[in-house]
Protein backbone atom coordinates (compact mmCIF):
# COMPACT_ATOMS: atom_id res chain seq x y z
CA UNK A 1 -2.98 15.62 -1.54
CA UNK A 2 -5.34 15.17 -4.79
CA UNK A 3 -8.42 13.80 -3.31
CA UNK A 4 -9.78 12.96 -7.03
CA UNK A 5 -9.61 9.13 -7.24
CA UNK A 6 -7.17 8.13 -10.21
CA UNK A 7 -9.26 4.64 -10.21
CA UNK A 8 -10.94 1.87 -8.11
CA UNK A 9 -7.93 1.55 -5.89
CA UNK A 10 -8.10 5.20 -4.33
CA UNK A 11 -11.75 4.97 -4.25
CA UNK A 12 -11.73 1.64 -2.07
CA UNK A 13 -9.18 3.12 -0.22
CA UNK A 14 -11.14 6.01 0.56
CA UNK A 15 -14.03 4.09 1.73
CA UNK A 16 -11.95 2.16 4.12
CA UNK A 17 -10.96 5.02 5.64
CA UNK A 18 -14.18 6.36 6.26
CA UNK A 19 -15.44 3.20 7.57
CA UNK A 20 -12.66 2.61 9.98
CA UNK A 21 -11.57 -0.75 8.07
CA UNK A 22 -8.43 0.62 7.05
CA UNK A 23 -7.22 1.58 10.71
CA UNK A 24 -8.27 -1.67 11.44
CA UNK A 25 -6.33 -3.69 9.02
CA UNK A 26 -3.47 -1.01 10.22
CA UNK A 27 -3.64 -2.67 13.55
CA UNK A 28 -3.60 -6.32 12.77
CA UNK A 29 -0.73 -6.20 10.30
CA UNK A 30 1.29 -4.32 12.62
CA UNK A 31 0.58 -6.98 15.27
CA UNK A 32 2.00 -10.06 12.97
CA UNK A 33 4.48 -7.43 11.82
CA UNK A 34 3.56 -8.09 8.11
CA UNK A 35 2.28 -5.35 4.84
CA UNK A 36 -1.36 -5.64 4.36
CA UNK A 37 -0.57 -5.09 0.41
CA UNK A 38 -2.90 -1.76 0.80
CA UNK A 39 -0.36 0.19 -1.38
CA UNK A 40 0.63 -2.27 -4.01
CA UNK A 41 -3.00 -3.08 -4.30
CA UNK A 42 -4.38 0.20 -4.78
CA UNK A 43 -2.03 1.18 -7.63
CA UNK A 44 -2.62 -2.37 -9.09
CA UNK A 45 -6.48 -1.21 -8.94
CA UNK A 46 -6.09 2.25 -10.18
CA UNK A 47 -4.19 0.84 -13.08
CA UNK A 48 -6.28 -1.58 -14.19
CA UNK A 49 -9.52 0.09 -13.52
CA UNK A 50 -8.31 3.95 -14.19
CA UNK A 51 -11.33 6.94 -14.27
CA UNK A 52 -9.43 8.52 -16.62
CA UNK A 53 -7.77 7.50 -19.59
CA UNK A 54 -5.27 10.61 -20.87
């Protein structure tokens, strides 16, 4: 795994794993058996907020 952040989506996602918040929201959506959106919102982030533009 790259850990260089493509854009604002990996680095959010990156802090909510540090502070525990992404475990947490782990836990909740598997108890109403529904996607949080992490995924889809991450690349949405990363895309429109990249680091770098190639």
């Amino acid at each position: 795994m790259n850990n260089k952040s493509k854009g604002l989506g990996d680095s959010i996602e990156k802090f909510t794993k540090a502070t525990g918040i992404k475990k947490a929201v782990d836990a909740v959506a598997k108890a109403t058996n529904t996607d949080c959106g992490c995924g889809k919102r991450r690349d949405t982030l990363n895309r429109i907020f990249p680091y770098d533009r190639d």
